[in-house]
Protein backbone atom coordinates (compact mmCIF):
# COMPACT_ATOMS: atom_id res chain seq x y z
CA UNK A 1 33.17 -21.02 -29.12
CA UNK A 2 30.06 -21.52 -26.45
CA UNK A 3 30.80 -21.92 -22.58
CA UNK A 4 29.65 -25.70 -23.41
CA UNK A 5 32.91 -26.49 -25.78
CA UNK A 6 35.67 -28.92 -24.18
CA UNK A 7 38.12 -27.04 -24.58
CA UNK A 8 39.28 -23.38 -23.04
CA UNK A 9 39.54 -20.79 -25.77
CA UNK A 10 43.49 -20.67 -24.88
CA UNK A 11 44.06 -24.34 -24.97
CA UNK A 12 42.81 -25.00 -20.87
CA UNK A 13 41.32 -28.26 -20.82
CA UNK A 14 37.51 -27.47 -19.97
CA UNK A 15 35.94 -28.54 -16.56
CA UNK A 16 34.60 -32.68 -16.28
CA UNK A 17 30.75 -32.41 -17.53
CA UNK A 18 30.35 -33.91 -14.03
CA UNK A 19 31.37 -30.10 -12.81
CA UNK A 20 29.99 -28.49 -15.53
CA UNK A 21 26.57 -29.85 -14.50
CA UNK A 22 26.71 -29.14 -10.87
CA UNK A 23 27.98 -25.32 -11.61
CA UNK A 24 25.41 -24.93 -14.23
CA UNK A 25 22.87 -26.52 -11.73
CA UNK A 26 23.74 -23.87 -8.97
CA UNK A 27 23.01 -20.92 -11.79
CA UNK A 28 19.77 -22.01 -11.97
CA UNK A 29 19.32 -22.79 -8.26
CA UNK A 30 20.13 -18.97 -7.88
CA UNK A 31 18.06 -16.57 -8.60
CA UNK A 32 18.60 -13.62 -11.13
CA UNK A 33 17.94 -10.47 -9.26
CA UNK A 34 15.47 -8.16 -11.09
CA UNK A 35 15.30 -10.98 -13.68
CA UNK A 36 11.98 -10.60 -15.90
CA UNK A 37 9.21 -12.50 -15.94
CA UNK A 38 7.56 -12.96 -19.53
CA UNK A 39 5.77 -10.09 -19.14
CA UNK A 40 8.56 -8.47 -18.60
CA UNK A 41 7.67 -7.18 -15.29
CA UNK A 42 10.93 -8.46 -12.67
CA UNK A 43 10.46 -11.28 -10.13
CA UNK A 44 10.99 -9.23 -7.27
CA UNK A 45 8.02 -6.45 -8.32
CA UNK A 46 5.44 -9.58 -9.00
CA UNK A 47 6.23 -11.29 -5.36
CA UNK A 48 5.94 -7.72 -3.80
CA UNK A 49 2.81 -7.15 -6.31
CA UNK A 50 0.93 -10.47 -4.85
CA UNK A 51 2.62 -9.92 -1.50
CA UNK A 52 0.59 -6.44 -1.31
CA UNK A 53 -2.77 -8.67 -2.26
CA UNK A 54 -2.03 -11.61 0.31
CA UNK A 55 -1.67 -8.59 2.90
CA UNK A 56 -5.00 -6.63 1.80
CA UNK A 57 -6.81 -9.81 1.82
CA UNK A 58 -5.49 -11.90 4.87
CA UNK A 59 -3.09 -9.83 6.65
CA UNK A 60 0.65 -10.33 7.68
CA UNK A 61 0.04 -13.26 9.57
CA UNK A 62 -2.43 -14.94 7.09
CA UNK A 63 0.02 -16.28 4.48
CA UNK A 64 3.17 -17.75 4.32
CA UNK A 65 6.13 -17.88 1.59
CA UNK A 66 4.96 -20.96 0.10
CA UNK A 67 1.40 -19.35 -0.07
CA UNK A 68 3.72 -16.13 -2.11
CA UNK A 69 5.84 -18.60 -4.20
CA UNK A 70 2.17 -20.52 -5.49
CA UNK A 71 1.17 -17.40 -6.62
CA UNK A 72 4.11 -16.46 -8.50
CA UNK A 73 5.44 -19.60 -9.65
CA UNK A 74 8.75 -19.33 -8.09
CA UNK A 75 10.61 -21.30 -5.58
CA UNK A 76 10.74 -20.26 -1.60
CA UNK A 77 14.31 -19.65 -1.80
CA UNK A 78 13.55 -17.03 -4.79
CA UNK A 79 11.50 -15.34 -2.21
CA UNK A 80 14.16 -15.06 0.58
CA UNK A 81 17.22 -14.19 -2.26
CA UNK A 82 14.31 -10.75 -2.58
CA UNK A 83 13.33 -10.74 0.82
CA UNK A 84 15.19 -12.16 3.41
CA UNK A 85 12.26 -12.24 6.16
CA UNK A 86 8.97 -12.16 6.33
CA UNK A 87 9.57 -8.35 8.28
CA UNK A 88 11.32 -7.36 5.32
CA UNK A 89 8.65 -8.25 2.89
CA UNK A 90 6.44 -6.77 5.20
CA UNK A 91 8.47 -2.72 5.56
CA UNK A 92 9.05 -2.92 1.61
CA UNK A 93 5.08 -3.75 0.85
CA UNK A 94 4.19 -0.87 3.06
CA UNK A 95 6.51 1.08 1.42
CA UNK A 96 5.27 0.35 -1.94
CA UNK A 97 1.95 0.81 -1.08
CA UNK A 98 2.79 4.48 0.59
CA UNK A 99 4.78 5.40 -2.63
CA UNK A 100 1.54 4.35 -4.50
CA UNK A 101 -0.64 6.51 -2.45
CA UNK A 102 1.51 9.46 -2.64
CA UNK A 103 2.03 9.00 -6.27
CA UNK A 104 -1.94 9.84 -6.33
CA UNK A 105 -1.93 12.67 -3.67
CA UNK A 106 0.87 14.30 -5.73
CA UNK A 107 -1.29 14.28 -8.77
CA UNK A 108 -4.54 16.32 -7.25
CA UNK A 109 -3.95 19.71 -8.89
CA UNK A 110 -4.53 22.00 -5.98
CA UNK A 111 -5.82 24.52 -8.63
CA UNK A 112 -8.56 22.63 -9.06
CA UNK A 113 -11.30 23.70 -6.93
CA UNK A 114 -11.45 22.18 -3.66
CA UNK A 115 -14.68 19.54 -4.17
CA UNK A 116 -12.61 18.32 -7.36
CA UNK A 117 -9.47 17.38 -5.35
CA UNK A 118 -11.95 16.21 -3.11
CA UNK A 119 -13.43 13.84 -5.51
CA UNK A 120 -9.77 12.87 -6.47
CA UNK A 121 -9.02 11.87 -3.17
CA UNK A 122 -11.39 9.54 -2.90
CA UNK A 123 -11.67 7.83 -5.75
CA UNK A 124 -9.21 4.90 -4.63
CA UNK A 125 -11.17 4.72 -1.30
CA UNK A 126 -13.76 4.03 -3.46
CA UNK A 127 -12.53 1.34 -5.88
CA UNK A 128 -11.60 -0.61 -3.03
CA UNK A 129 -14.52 -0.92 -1.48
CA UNK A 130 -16.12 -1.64 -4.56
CA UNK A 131 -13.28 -4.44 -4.54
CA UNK A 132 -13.94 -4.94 -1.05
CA UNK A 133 -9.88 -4.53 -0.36
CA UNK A 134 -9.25 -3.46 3.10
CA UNK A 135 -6.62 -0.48 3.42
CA UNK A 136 -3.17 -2.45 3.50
CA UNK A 137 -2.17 0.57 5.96
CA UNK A 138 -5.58 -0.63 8.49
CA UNK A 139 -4.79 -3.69 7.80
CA UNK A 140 -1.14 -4.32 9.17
CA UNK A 141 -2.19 -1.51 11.66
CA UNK A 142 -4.36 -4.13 13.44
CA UNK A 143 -1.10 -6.51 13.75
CA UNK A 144 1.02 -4.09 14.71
CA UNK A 145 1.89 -6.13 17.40
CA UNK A 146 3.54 -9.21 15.28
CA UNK A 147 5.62 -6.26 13.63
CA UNK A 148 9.27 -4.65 13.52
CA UNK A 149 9.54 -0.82 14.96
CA UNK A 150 10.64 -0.16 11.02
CA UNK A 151 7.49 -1.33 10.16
CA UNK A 152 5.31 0.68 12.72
CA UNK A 153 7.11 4.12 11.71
CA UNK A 154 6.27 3.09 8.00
CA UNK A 155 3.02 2.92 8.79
CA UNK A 156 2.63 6.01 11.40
CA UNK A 157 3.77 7.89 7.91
CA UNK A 158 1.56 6.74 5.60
CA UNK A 159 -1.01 7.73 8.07
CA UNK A 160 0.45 10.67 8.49
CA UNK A 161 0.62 11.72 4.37
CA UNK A 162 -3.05 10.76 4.81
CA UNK A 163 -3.79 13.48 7.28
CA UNK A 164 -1.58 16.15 6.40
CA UNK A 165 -3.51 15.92 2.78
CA UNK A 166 -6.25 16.36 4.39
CA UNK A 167 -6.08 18.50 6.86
CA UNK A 168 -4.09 20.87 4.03
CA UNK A 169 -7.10 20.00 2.13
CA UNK A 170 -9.70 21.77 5.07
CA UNK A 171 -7.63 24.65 5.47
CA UNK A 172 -7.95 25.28 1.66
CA UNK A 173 -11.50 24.55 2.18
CA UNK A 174 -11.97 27.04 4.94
CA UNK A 175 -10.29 30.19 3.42
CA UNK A 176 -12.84 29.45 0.27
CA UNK A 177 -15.92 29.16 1.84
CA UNK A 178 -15.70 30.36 5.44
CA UNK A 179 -14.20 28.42 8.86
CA UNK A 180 -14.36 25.10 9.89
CA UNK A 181 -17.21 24.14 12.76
CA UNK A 182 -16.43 25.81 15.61
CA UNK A 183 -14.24 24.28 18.04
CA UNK A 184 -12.75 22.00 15.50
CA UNK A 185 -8.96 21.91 13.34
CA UNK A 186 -8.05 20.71 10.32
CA UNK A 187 -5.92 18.30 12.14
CA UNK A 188 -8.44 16.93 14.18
CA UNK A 189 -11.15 16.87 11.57
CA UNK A 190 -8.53 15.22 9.31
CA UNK A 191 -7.72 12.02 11.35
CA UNK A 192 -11.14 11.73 11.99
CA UNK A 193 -12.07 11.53 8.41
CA UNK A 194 -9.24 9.29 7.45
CA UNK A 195 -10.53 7.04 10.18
CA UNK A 196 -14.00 6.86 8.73
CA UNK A 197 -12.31 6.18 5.21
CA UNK A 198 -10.23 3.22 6.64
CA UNK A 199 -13.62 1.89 8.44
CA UNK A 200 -15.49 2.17 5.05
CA UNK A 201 -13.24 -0.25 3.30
CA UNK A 202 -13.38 -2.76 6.56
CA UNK A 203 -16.81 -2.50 7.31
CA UNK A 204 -17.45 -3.12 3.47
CA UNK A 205 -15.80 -6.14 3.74
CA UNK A 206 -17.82 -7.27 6.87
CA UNK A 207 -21.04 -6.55 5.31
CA UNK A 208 -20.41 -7.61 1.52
CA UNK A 209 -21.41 -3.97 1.00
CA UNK A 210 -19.56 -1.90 -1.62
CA UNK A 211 -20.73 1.89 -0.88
CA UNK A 212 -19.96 1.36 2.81
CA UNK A 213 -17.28 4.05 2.17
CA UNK A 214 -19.61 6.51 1.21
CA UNK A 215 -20.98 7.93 4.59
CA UNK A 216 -17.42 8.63 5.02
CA UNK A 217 -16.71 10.44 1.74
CA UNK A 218 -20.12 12.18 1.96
CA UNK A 219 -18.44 14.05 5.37
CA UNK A 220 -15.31 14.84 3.44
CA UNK A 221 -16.74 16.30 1.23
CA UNK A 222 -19.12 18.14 3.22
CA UNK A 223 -16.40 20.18 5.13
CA UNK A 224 -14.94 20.97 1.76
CA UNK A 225 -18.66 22.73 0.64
CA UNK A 226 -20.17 25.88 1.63
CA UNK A 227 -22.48 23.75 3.82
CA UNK A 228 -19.58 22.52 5.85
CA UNK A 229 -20.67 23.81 9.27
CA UNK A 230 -23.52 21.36 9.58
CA UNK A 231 -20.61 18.16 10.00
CA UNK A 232 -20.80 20.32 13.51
CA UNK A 233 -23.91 18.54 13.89
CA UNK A 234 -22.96 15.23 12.88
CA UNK A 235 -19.40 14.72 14.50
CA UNK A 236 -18.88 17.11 16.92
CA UNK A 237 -17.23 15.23 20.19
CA UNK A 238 -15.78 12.83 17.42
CA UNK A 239 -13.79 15.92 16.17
CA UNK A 240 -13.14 17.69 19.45
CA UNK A 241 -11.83 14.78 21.33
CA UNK A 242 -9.47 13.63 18.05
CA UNK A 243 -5.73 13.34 19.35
């Protein structure tokens, strides 16, 4: 016997159809959470999937729900079952995105020598700006403004994972093949890199230029090479001044 007999399996007259309908109507009103799509990935990862492209492409004030649910092919209310606000979408795709990036960093064998992990690095740097896709990191930085505190100390830590890789990355660097320039850290030298990586991707953009990351990456790995002290030459109050 199926939910849709008339009668209760121990004799209880079933509901009217009229309330049968309007309970089976507000099942499908509500969202499943997790439920799969037909490719079997859920709801909730697609909307934060195309959520995480609205946001690389237009920013966090460039799209609304209804922009989200036309991508997806879900309802506005689906959207706020997953996410109740906008701010909420907003910490969880930064989140994502972090997870992503450290998924990556965590890969780079550090027994690899240091040009390799290098090379590693920067090999999403430079698929995006062959995709021109800003940083979603640079991007939300730049509205920090419209944005939760949760939100800014999600992003103050992706930036940080950024330049703690980094700057671990130098210091690996300089016991290999001799110090950094003089008068420079690993620290300083690290946000100053990651700077020029997240100005790559934009300035890509701007220009309709897909290598526009590669000054950038040529400095990286520069300080990671025996030749390293000559980035002296190219960067030094850049480096000396970096907070």
């Amino acid at each position: 016997m199926t939910e849709h007999d008339d009668v209760h399996p121990r004799g209880i007259p079933a509901a009217s159809s009229a309330t049968a309908a309007t309970s089976a109507s507000s099942r499908e009103a509500r969202p499943v959470r997790n439920a799969a799509t037909d490719d079997g990935v859920s709801v909730r990862q697609r909307l934060l999937d195309q959520a995480l492209a609205l946001i690389c492409k237009r920013g966090f004030n460039g799209f609304s729900y209804r922009d989200l649910a036309e991508r997806v092919g879900v309802k506005t209310s689906s959207i706020h079952y997953y996410f109740p606000t906008k701010e909420d979408l907003a910490l969880e795709a930064v989140n994502e995105y972090s997870a992503r990036i450290a998924r990556h960093i965590a890969s780079i064998d550090t027994a690899l020598p240091i040009r390799e992990q290098a090379e590693q690095y920067l090999a999403p740097w430079r698929s995006g700006c062959k995709a021109e896709q800003v940083c979603l990191a640079g991007m939300l930085a730049a509205e920090s403004e419209s944005l939760p505190p949760s939100v800014h100390a999600a992003l103050q830590g992706f930036h940080r994972l950024n330049e703690e890789w980094l700057a671990g990355l130098l210091e690996r660097a300089a016991a290999e093949v001799g110090d950094l320039p003089e008068g420079t850290t690993a620290e300083a030298l690290a946000k100053v890199l990651f700077g020029a990586l997240q100005n790559g991707l934009v300035s890509a953009r701007l220009f309709g230029q897909t290598d526009r990351v590669e000054p950038a990456a040529g400095l990286l790995l520069a300080a990671v090479s025996r030749h390293g002290q000559q980035l002296a030459a190219s960067v030094p109050h850049a480096v000396k001044t970096a907070a």
